[in-house]
C-alpha atoms as a PDB file:
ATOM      1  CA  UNK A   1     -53.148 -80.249   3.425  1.00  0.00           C
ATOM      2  CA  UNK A   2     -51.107 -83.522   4.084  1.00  0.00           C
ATOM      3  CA  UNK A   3     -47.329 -82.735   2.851  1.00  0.00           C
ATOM      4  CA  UNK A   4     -45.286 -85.612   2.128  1.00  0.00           C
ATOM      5  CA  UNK A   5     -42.838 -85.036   4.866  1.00  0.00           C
ATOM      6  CA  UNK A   6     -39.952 -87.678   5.823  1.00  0.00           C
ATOM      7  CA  UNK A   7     -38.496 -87.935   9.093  1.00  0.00           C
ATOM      8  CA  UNK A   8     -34.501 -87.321   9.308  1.00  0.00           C
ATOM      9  CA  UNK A   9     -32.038 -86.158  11.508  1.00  0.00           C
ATOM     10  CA  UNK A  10     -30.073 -82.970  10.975  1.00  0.00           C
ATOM     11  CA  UNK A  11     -26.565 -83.084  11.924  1.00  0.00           C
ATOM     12  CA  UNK A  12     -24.908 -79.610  12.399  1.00  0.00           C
ATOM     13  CA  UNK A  13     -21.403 -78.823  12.750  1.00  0.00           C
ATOM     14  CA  UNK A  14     -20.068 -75.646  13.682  1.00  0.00           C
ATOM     15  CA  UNK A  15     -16.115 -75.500  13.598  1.00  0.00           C
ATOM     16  CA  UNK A  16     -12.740 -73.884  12.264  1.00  0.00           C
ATOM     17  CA  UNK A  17     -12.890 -72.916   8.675  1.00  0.00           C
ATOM     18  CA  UNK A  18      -9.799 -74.867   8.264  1.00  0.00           C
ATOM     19  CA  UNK A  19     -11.137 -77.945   8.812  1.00  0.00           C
ATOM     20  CA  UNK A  20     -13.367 -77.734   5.867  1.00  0.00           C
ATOM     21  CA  UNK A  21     -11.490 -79.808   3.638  1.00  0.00           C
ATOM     22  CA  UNK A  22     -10.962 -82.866   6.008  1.00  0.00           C
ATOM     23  CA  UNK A  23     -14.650 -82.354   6.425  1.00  0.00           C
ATOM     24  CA  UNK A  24     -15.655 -83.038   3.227  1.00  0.00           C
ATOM     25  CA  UNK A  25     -13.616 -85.763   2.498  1.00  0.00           C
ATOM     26  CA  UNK A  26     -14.912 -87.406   5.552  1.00  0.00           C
ATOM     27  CA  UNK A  27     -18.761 -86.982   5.014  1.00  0.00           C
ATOM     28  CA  UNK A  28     -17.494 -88.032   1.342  1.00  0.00           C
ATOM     29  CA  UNK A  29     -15.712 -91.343   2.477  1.00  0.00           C
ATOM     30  CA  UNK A  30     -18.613 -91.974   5.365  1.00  0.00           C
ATOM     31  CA  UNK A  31     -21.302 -92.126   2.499  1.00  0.00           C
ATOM     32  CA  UNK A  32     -23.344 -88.935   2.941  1.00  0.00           C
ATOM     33  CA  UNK A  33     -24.684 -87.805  -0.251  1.00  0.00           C
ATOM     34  CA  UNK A  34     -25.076 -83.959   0.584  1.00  0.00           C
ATOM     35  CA  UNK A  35     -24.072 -81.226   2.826  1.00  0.00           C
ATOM     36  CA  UNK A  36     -24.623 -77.308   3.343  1.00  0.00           C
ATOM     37  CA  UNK A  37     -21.473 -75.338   4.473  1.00  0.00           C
ATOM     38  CA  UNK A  38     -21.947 -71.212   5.555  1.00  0.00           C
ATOM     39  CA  UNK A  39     -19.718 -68.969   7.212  1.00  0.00           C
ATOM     40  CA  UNK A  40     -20.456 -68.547  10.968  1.00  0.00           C
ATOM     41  CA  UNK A  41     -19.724 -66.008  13.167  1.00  0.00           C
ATOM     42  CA  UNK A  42     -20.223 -65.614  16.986  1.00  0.00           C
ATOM     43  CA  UNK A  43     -19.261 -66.234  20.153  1.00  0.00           C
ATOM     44  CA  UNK A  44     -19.009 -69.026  22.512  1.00  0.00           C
ATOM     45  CA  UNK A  45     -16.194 -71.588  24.553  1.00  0.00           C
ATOM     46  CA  UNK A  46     -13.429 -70.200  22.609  1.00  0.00           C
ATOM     47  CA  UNK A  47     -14.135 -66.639  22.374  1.00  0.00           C
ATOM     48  CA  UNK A  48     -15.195 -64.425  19.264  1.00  0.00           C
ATOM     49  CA  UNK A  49     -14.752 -65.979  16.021  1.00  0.00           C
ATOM     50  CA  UNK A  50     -15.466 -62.814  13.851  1.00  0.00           C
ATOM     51  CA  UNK A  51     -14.074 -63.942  10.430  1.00  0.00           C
ATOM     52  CA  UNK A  52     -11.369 -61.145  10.855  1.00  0.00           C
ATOM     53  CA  UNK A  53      -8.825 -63.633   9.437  1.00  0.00           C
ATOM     54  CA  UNK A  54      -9.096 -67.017   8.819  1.00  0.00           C
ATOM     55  CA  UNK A  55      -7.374 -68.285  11.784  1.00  0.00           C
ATOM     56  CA  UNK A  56     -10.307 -66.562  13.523  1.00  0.00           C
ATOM     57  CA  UNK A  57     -12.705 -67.894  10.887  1.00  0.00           C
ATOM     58  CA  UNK A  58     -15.653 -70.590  11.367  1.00  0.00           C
ATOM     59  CA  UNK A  59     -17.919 -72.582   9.370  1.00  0.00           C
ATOM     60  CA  UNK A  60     -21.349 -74.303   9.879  1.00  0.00           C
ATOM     61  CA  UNK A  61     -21.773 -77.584   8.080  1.00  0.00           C
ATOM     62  CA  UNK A  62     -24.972 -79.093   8.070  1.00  0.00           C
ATOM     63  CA  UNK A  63     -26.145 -82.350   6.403  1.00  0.00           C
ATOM     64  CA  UNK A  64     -29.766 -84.276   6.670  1.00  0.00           C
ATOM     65  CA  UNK A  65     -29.311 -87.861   7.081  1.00  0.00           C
ATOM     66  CA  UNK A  66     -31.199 -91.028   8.682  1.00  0.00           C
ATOM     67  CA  UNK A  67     -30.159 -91.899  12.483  1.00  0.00           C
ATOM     68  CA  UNK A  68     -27.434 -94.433  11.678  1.00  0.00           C
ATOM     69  CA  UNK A  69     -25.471 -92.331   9.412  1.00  0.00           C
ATOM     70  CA  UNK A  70     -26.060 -89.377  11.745  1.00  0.00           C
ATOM     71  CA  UNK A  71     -24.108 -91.745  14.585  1.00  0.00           C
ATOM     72  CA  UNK A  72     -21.280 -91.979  12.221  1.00  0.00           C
ATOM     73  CA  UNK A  73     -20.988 -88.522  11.804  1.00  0.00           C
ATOM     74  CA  UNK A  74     -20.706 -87.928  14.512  1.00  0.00           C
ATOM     75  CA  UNK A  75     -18.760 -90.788  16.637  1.00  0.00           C
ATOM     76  CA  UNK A  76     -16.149 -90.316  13.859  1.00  0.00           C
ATOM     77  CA  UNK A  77     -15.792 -86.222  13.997  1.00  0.00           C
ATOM     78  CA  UNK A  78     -15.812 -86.348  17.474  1.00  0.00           C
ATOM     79  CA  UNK A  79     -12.611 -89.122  17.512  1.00  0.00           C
ATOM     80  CA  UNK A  80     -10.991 -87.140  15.167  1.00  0.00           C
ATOM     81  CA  UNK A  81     -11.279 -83.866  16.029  1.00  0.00           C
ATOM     82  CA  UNK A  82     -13.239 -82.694  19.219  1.00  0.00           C
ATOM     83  CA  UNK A  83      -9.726 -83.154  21.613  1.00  0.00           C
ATOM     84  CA  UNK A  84      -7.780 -81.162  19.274  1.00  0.00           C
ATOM     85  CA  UNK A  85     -10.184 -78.384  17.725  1.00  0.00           C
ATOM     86  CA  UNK A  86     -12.893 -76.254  18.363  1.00  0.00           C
ATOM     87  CA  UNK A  87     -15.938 -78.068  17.379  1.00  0.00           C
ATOM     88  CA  UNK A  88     -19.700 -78.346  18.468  1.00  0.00           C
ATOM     89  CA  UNK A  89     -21.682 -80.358  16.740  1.00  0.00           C
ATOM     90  CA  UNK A  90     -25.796 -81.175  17.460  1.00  0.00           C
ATOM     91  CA  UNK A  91     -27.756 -83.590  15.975  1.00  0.00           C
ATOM     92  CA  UNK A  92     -31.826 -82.574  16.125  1.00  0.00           C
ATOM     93  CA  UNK A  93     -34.716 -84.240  14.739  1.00  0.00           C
ATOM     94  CA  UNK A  94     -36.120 -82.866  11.065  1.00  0.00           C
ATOM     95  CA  UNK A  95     -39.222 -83.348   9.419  1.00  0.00           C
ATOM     96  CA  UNK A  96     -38.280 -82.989   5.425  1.00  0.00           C
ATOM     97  CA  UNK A  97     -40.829 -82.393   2.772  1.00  0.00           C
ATOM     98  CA  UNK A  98     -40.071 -84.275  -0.164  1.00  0.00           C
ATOM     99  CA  UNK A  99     -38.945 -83.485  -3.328  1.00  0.00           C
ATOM    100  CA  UNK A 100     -41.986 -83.619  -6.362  1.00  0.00           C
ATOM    101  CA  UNK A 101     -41.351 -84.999  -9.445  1.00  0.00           C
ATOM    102  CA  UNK A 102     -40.722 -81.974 -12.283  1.00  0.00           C
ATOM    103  CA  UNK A 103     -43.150 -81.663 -15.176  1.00  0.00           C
ATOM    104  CA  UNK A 104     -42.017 -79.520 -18.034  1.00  0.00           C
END
């Protein structure tokens, strides 16, 4: 079976829950037409973020894009926020499957 699969880039963001609304209104003003955010726990660079509070809290933002808008992302999250927050963001490649048409 040959699925009608188009080739993006997935951009994932994983950073403090307080950030969520500068976020969004920078994928907004950047262009990007939709995002997923999640709660995310774990453990990394800057210790346990368990969700205990929401100074402790993180999020997980991830949005499928083509390569250029996937650069903007992230060149302008990283000059606004890597130095002063904890962020890590990845960018992989994605193979989506299309959307059909509905038929009711």
């Amino acid at each position: 079976m040959n699925l009608p699969l188009t080739l993006r880039k997935l951009v994932t963001v994983i950073c403090e829950a307080d950030l969520e609304a500068h976020l969004v209104a920078d994928l907004t003003q950047l262009g990007v037409r939709g995002y997923t955010i999640t709660d995310a726990r774990g453990s990394g660079a800057h210790g346990p973020r368990d969700a205990a509070w929401r100074a402790s809290a993180n999020i997980r933002v991830e949005l499928l894009c083509d390569e250029a808008m996937a650069q903007q992302v992230a060149e302008t999250l990283h000059e606004r926020y890597y130095a002063h927050y904890g962020m890590v963001m990845f960018i992989t490649d994605a193979a989506v499957l299309r959307p059909q048409k509905f038929s009711r």
